[in-house]
N, C-alpha and C. Protein backbone atom coordinates (compact mmCIF):
# COMPACT_ATOMS: atom_id res chain seq x y z
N UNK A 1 2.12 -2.28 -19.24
CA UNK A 1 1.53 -1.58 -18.13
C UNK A 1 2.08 -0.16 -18.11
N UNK A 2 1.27 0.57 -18.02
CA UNK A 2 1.96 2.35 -17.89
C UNK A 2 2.26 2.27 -16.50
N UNK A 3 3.35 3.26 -16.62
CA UNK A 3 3.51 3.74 -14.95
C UNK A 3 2.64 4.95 -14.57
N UNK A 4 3.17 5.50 -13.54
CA UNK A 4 3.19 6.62 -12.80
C UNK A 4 4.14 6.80 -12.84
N UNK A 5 4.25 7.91 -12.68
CA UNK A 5 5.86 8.83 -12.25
C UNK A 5 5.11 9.60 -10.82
N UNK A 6 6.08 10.08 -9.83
CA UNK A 6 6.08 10.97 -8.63
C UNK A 6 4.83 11.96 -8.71
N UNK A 7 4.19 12.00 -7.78
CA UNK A 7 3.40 13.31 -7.48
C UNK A 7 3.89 14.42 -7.95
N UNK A 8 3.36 15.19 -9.39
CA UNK A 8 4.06 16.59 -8.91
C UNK A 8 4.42 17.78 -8.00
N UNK A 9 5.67 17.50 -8.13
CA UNK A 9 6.29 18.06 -6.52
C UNK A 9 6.63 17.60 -5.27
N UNK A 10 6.51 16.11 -5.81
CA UNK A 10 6.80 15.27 -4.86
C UNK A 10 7.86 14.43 -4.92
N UNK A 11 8.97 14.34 -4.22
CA UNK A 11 10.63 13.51 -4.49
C UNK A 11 10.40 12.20 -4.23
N UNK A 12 8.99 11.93 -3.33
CA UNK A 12 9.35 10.79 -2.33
C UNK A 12 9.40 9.53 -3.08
N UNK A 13 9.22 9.39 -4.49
CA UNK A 13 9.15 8.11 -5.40
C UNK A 13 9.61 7.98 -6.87
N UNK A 14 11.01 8.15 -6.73
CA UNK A 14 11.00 8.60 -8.27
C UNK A 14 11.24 6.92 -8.69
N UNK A 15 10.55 7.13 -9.77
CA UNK A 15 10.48 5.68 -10.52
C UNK A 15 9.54 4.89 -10.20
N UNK A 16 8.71 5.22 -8.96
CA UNK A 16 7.76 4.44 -8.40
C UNK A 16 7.30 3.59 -9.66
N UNK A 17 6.94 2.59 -9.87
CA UNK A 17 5.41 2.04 -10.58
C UNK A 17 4.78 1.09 -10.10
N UNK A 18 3.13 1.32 -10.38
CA UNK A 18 2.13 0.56 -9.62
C UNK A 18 2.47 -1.31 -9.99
N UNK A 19 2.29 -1.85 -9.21
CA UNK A 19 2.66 -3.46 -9.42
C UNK A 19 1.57 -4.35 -9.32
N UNK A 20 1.24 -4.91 -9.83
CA UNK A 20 -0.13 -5.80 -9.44
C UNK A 20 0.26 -6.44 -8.21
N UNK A 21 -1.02 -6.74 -7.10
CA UNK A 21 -0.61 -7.63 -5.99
C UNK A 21 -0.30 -8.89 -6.64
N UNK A 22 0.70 -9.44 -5.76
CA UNK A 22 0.79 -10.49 -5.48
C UNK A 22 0.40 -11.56 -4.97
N UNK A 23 -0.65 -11.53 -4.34
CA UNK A 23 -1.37 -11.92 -3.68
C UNK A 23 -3.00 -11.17 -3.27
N UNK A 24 -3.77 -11.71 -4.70
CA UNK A 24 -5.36 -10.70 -3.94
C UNK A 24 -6.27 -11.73 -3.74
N UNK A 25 -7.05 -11.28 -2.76
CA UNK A 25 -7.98 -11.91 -1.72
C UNK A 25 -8.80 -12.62 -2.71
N UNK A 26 -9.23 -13.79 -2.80
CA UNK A 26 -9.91 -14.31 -3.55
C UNK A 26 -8.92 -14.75 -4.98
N UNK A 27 -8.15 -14.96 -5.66
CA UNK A 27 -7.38 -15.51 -6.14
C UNK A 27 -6.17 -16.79 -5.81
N UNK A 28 -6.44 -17.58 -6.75
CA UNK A 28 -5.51 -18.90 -6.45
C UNK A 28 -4.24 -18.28 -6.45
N UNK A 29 -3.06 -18.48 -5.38
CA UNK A 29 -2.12 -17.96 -5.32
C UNK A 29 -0.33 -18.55 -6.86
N UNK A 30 -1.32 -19.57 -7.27
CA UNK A 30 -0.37 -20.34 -8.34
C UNK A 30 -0.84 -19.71 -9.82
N UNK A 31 -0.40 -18.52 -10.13
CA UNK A 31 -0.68 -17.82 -11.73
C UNK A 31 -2.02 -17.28 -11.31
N UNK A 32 -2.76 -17.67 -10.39
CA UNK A 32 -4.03 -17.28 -10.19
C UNK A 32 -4.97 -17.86 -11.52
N UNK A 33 -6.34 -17.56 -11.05
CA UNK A 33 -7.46 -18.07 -11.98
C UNK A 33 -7.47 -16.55 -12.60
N UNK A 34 -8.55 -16.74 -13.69
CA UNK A 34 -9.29 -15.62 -14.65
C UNK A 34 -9.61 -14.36 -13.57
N UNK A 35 -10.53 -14.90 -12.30
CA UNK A 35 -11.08 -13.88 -11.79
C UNK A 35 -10.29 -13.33 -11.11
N UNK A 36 -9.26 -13.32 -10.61
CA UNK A 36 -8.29 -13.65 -9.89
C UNK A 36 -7.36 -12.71 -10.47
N UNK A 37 -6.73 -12.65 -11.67
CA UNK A 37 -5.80 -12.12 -12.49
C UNK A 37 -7.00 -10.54 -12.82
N UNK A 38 -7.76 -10.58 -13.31
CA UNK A 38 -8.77 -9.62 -13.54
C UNK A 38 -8.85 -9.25 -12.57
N UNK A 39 -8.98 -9.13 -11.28
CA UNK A 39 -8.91 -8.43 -10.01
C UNK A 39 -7.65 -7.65 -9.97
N UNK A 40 -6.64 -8.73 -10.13
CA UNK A 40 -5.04 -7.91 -9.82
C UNK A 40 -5.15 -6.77 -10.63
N UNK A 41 -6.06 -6.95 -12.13
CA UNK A 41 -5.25 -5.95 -13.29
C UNK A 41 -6.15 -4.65 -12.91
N UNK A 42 -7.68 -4.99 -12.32
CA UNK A 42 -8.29 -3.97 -11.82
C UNK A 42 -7.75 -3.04 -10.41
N UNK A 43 -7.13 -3.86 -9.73
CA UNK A 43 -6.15 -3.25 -8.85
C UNK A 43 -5.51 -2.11 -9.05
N UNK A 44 -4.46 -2.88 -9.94
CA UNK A 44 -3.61 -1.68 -10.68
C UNK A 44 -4.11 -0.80 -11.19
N UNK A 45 -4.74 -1.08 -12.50
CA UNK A 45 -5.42 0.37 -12.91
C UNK A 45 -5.97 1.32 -11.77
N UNK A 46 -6.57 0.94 -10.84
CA UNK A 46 -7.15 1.76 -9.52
C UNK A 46 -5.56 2.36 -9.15
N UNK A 47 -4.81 1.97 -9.23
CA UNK A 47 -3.15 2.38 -8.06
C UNK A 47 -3.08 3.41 -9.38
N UNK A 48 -3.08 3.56 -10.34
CA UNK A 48 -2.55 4.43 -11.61
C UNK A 48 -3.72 5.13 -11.74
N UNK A 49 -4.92 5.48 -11.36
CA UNK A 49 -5.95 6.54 -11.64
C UNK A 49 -6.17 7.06 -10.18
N UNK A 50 -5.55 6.36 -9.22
CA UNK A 50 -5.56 7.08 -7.50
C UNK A 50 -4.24 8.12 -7.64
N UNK A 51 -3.42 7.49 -8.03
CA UNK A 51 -2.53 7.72 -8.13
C UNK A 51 -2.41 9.33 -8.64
N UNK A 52 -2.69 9.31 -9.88
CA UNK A 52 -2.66 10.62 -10.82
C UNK A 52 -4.00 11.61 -10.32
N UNK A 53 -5.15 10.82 -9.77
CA UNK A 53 -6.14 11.93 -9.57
C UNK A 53 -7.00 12.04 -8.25
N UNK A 54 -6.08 11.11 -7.30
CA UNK A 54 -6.75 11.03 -5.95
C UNK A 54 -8.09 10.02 -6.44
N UNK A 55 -8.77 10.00 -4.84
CA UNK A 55 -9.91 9.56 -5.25
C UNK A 55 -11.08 10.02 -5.38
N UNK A 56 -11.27 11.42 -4.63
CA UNK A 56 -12.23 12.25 -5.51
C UNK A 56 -12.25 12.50 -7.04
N UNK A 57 -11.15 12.60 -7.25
CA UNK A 57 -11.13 12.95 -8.85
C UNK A 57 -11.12 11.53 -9.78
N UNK A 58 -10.81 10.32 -8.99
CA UNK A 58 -11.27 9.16 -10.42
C UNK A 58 -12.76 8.91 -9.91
N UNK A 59 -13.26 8.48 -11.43
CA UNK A 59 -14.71 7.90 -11.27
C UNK A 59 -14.07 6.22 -10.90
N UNK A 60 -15.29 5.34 -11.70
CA UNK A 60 -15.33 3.86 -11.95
C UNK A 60 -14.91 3.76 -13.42
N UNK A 61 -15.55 4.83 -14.00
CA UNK A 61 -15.14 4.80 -15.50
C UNK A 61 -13.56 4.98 -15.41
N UNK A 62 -13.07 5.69 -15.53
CA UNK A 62 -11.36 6.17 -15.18
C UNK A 62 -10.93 4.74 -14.82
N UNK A 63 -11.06 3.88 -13.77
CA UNK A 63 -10.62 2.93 -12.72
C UNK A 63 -10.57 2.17 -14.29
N UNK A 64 -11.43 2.27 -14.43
CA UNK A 64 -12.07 0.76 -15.43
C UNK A 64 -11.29 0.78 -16.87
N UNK A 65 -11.12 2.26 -17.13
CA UNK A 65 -10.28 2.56 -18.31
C UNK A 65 -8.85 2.33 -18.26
N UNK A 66 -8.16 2.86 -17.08
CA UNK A 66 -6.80 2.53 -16.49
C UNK A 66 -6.76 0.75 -17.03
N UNK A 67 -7.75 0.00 -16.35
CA UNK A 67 -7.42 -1.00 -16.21
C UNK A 67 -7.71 -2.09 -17.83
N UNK A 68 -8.16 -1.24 -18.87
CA UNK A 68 -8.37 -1.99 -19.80
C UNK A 68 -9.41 -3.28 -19.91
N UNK A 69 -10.69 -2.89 -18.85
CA UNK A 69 -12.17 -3.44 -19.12
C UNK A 69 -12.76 -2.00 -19.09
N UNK A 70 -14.36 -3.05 -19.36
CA UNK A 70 -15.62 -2.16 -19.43
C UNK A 70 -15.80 -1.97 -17.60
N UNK A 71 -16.74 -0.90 -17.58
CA UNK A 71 -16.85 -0.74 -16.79
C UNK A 71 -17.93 -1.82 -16.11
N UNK A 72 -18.60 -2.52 -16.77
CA UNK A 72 -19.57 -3.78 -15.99
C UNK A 72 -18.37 -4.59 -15.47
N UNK A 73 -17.39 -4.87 -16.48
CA UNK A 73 -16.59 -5.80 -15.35
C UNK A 73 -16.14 -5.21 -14.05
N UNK A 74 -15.75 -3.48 -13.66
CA UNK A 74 -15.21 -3.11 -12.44
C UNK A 74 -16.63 -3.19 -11.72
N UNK A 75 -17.62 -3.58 -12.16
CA UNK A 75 -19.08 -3.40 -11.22
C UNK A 75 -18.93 -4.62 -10.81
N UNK A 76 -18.40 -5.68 -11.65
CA UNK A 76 -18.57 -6.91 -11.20
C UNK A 76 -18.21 -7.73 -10.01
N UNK A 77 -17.06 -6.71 -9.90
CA UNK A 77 -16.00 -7.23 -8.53
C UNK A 77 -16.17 -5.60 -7.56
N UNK A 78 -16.40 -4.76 -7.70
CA UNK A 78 -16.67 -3.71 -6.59
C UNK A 78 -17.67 -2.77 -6.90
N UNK A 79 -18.53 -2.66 -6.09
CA UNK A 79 -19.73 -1.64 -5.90
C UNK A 79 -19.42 -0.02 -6.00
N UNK A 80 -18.43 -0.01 -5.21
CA UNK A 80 -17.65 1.51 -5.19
C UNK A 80 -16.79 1.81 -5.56
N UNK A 81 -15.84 3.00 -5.75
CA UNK A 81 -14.67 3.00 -5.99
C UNK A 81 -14.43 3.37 -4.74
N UNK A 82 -14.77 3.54 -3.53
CA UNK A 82 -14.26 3.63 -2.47
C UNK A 82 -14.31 1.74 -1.54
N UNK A 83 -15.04 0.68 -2.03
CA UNK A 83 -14.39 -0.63 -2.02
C UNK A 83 -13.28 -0.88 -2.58
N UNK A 84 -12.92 -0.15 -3.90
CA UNK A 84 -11.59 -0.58 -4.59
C UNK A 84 -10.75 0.34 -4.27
N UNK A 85 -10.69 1.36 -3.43
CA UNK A 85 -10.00 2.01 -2.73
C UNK A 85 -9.32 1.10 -1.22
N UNK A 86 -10.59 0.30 -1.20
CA UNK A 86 -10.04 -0.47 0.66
C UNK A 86 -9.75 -1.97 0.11
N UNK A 87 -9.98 -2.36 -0.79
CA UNK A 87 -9.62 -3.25 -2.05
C UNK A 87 -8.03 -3.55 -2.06
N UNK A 88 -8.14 -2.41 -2.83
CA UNK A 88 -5.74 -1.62 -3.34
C UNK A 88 -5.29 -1.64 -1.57
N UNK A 89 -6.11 -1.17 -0.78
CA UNK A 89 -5.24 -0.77 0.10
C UNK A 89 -4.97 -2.11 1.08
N UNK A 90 -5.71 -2.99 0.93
CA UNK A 90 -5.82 -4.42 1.53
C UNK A 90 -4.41 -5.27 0.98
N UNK A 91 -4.11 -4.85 -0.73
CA UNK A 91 -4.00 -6.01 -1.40
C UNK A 91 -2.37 -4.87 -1.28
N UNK A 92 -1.70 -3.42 -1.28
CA UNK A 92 -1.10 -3.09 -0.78
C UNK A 92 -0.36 -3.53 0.74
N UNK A 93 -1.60 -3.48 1.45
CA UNK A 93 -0.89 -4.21 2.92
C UNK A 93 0.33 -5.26 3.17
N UNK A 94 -0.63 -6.03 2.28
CA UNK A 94 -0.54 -7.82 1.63
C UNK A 94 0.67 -7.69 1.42
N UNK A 95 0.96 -7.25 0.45
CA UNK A 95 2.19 -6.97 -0.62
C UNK A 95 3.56 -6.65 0.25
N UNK A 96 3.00 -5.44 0.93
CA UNK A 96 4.21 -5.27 2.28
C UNK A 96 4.58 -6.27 3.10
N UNK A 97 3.64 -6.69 2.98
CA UNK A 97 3.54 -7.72 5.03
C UNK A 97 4.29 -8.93 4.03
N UNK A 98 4.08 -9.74 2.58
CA UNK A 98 4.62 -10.81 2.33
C UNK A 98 6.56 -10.05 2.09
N UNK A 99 6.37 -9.10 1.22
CA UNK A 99 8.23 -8.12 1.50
C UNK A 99 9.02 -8.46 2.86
N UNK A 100 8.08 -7.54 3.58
CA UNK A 100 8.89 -7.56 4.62
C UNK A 100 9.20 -9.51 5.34
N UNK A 101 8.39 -10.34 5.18
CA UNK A 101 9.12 -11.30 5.79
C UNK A 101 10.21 -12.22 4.70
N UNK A 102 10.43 -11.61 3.62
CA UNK A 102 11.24 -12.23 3.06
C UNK A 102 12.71 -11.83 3.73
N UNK A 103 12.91 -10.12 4.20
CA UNK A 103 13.99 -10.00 4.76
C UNK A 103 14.35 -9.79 6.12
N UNK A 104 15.60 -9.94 6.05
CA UNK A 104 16.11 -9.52 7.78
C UNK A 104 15.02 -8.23 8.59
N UNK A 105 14.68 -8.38 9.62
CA UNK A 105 14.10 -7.08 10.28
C UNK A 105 15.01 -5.86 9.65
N UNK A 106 16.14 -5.81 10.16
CA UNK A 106 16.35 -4.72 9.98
C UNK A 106 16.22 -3.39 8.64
N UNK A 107 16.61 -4.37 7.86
CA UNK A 107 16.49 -4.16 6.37
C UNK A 107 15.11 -4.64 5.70
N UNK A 108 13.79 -5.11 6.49
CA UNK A 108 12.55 -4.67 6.45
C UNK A 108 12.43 -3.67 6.79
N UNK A 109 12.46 -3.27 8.02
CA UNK A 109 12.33 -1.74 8.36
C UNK A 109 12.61 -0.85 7.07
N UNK A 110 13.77 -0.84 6.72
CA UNK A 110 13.93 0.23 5.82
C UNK A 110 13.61 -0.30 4.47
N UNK A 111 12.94 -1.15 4.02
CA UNK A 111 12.63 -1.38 2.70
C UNK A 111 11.00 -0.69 2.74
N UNK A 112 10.34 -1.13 4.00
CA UNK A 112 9.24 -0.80 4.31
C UNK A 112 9.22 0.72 4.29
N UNK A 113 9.69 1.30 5.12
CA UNK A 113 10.17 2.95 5.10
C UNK A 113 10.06 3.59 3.34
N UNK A 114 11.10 3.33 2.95
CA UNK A 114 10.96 3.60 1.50
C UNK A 114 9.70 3.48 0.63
N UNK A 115 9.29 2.18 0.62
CA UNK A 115 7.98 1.38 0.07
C UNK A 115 6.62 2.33 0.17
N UNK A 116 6.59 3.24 2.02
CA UNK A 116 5.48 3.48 2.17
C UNK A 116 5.64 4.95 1.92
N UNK A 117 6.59 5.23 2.43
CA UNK A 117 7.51 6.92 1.81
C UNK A 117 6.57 7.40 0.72
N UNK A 118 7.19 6.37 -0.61
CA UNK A 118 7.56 6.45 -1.38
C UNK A 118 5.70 6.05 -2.62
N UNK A 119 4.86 5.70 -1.99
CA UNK A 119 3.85 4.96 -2.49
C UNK A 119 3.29 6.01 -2.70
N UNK A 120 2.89 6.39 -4.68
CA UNK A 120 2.28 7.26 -5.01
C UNK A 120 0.61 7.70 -4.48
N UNK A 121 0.08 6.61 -4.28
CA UNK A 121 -1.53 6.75 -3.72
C UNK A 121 -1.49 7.32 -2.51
N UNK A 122 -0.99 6.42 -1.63
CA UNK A 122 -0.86 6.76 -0.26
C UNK A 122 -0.25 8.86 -0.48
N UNK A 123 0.94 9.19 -0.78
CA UNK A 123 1.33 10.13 -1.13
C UNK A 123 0.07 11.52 -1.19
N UNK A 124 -0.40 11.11 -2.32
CA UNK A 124 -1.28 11.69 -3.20
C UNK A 124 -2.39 11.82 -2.03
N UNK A 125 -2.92 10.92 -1.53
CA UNK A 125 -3.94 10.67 -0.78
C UNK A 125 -3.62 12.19 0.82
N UNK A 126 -2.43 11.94 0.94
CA UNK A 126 -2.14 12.18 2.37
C UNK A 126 -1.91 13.86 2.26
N UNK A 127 -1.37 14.17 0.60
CA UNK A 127 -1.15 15.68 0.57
C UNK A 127 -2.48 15.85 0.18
N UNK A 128 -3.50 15.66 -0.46
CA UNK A 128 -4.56 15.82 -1.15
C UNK A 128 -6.26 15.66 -0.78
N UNK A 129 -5.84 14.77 0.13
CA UNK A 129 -7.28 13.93 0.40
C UNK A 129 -6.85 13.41 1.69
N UNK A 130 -6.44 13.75 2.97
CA UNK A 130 -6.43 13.43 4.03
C UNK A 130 -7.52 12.57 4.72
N UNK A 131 -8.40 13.25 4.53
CA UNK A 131 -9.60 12.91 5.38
C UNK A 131 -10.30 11.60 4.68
N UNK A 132 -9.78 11.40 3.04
CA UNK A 132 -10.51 10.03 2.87
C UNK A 132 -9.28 9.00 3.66
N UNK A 133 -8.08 9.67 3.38
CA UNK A 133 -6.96 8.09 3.94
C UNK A 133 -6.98 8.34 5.11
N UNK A 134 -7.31 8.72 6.20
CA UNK A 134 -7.91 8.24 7.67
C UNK A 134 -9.02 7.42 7.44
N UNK A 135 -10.34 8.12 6.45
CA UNK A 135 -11.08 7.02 6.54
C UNK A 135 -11.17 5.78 6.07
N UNK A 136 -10.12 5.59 4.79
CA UNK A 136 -9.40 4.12 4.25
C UNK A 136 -8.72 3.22 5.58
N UNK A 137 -7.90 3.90 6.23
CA UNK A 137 -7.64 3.50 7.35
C UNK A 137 -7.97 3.39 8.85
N UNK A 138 -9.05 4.16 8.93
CA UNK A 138 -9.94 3.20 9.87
C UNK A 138 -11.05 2.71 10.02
N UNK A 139 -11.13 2.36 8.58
CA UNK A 139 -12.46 1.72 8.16
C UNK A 139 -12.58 0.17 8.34
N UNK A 140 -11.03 -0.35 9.21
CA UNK A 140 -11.46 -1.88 9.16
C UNK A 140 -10.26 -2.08 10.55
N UNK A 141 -10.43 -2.02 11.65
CA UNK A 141 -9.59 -1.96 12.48
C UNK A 141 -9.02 -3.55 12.75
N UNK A 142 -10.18 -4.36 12.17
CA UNK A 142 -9.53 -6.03 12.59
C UNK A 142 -8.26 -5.76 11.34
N UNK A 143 -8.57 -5.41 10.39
CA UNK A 143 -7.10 -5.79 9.29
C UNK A 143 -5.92 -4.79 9.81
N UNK A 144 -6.45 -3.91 10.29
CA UNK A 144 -5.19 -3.44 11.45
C UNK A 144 -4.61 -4.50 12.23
N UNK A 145 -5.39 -4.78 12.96
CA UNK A 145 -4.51 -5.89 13.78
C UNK A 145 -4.04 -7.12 12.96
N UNK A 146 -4.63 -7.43 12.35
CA UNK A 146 -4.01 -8.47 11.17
C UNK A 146 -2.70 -8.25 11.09
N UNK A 147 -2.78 -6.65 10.50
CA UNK A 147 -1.43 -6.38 9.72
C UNK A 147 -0.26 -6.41 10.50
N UNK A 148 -0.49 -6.13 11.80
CA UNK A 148 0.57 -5.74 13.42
C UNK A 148 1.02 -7.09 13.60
N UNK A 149 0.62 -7.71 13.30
CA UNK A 149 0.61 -9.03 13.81
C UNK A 149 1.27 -9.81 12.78
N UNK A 150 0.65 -9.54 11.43
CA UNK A 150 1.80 -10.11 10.35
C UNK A 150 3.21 -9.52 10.50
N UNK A 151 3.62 -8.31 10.58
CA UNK A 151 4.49 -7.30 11.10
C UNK A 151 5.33 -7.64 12.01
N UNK A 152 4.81 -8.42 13.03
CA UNK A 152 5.23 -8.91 14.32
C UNK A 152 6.21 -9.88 13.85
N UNK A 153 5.40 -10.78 13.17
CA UNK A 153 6.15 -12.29 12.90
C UNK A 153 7.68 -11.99 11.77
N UNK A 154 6.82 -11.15 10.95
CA UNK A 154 8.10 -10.82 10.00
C UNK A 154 9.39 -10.50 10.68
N UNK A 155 8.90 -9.30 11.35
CA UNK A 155 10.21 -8.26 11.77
C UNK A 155 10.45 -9.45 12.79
N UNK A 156 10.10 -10.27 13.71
CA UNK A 156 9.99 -11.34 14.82
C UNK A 156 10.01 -10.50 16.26
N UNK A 157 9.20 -9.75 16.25
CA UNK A 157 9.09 -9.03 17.47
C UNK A 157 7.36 -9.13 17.99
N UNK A 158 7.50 -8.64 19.69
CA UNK A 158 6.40 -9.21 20.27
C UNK A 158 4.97 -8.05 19.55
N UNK A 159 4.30 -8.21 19.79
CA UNK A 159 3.04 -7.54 19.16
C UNK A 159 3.03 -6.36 19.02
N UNK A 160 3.51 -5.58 20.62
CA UNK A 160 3.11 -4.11 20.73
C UNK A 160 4.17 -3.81 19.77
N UNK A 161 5.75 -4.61 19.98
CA UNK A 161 6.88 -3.68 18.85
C UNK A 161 6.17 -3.30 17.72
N UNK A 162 5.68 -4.75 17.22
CA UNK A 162 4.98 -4.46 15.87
C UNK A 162 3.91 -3.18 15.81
N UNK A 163 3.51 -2.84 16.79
CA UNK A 163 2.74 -1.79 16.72
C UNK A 163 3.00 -0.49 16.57
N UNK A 164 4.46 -0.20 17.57
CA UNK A 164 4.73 0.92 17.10
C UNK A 164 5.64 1.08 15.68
N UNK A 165 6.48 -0.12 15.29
CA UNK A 165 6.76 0.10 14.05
C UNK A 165 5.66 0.34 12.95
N UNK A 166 4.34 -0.18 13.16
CA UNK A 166 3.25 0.11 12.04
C UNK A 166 3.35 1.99 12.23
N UNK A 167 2.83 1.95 13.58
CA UNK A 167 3.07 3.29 13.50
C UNK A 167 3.88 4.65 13.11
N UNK A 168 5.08 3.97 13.27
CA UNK A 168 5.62 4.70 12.83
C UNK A 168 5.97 4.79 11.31
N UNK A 169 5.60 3.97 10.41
CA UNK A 169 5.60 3.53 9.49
C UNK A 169 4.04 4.59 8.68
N UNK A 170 3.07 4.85 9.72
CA UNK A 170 2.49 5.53 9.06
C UNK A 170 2.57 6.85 8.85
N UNK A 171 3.58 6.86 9.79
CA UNK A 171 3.82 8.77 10.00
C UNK A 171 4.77 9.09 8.91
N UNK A 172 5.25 8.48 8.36
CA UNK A 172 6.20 8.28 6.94
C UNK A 172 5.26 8.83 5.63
N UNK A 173 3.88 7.86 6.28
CA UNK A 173 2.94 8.69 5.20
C UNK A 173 2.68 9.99 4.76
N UNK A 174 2.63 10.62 6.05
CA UNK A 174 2.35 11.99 6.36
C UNK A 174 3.49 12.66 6.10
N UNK A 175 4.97 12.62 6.28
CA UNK A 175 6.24 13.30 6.62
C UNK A 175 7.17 11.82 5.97
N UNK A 176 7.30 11.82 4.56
CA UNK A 176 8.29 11.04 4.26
C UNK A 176 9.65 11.31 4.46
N UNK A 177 9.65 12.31 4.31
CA UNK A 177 11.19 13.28 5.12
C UNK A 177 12.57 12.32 4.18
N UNK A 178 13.23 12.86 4.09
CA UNK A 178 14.50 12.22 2.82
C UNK A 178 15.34 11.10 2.78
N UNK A 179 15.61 10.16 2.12
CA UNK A 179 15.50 9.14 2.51
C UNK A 179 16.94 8.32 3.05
N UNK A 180 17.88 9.09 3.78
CA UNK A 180 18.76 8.71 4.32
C UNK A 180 18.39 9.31 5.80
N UNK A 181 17.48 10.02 5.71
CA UNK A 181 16.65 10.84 7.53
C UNK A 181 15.71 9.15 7.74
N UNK A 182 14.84 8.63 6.81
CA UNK A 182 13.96 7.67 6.83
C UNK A 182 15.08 6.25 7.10
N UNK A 183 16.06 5.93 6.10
CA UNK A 183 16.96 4.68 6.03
C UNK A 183 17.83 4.59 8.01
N UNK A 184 18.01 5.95 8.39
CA UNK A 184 18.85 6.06 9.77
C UNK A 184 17.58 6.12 10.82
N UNK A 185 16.18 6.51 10.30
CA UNK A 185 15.41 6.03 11.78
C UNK A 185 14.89 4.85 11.72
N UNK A 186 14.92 3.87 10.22
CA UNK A 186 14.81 2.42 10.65
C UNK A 186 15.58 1.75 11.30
N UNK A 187 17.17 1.94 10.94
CA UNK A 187 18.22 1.20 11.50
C UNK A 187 18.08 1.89 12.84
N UNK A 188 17.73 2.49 13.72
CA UNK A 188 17.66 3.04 14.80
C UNK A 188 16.43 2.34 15.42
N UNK A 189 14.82 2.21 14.86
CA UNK A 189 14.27 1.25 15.09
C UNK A 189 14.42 0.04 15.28
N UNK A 190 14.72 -0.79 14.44
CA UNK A 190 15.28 -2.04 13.89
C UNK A 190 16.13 -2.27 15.90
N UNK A 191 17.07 -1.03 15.96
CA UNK A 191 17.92 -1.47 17.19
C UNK A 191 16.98 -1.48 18.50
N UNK A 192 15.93 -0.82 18.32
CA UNK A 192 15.04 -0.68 19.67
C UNK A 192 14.14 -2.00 19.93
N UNK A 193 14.01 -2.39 18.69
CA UNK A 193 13.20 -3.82 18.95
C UNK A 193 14.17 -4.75 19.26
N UNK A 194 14.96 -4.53 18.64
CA UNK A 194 15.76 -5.75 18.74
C UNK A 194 16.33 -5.79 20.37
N UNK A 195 16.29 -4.84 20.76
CA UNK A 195 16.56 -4.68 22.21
C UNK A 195 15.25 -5.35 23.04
N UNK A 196 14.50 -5.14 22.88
CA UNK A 196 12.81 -5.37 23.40
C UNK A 196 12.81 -6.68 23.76
């Protein structure tokens, strides 16, 4: 699998590389099936051609090349590259929301912090293409609440906490800011819920 390296000019991810989900919608969660695994790998390639060229600048062809099919197979599973844009960003969510409940809140908070800091697309998207990642993100407001709510249970706080930690979690997007400024306003979070 190729990586990515950092946005040029951008600190917030060094070493980043794109990971296949772990979990994508329509795949058996045990090794997964054919279609299933072919989704994940189309994933990725999408996280490594968003990545390097936003999403104005990849086609389907690009997506499809990243990912090592033809392009009938990326037709096969998405119509757009702006479905496999809300696709990655679903199967991204996913990926966080299963992280974060593996660990302690607190040290979710800041793994999460880093994670979203640090996420070349998102990145790329937010210096580059603003106006599509608002519309990636509020193009499905129930998986918003999904996600608050997975969030909730992880971190184990009541709904709204979970809400403003999403939130604030997205403003990271915008202003990843350095990552001992990011690691001291989770543990500072982390203490406000836990107070709640």
């Amino acid at each position: 699998m190729a990586t990515v390296g950092p946005i040029p000019g951008d600190s917030a991810a060094p070493g980043w590389a794109p990971r296949a989900p772990t979990h994508v919608r329509g795949a058996h969660t045990r090794g997964g099936n054919a279609m299933g695994r072919t989704r994940a790998g189309l994933l990725d390639g999408a996280a490594r051609t968003f990545a390097g060229y936003g999403l104005r600048g990849s086609t389907m062809q690009s997506v499809a090349a990243a990912a090592g099919v033809a392009k009938a197979t990326l037709y096969n599973h998405f119509r757009t590259k702006e479905e496999v844009a809300r696709a990655l960003l679903a199967a991204e969510l996913d990926r966080l929301s299963a992280l974060a409940g593996e660990l302690p809140p607190d040290a979710a908070l800041r793994v999460l912090a880093d994670e979203v800091a640090g996420h070349p697309v998102l990145r790329r998207l937010a210096r580059d293409e603003p106006d599509v990642l608002t519309g990636l993100l509020a193009a499905a407001p129930e998986r918003w609440a999904e996600h608050v709510s997975r969030l909730a249970r992880a971190l184990r706080v009541e709904p709204d906490a979970a809400e403003l930690a999403a939130r604030w979690l997205l403003g990271l997007v915008l202003q990843p800011g350095e990552p001992r400024i990011r690691r001291a306003g989770a543990a500072r979070l982390a203490g406000l819920l836990a107070a709640s």
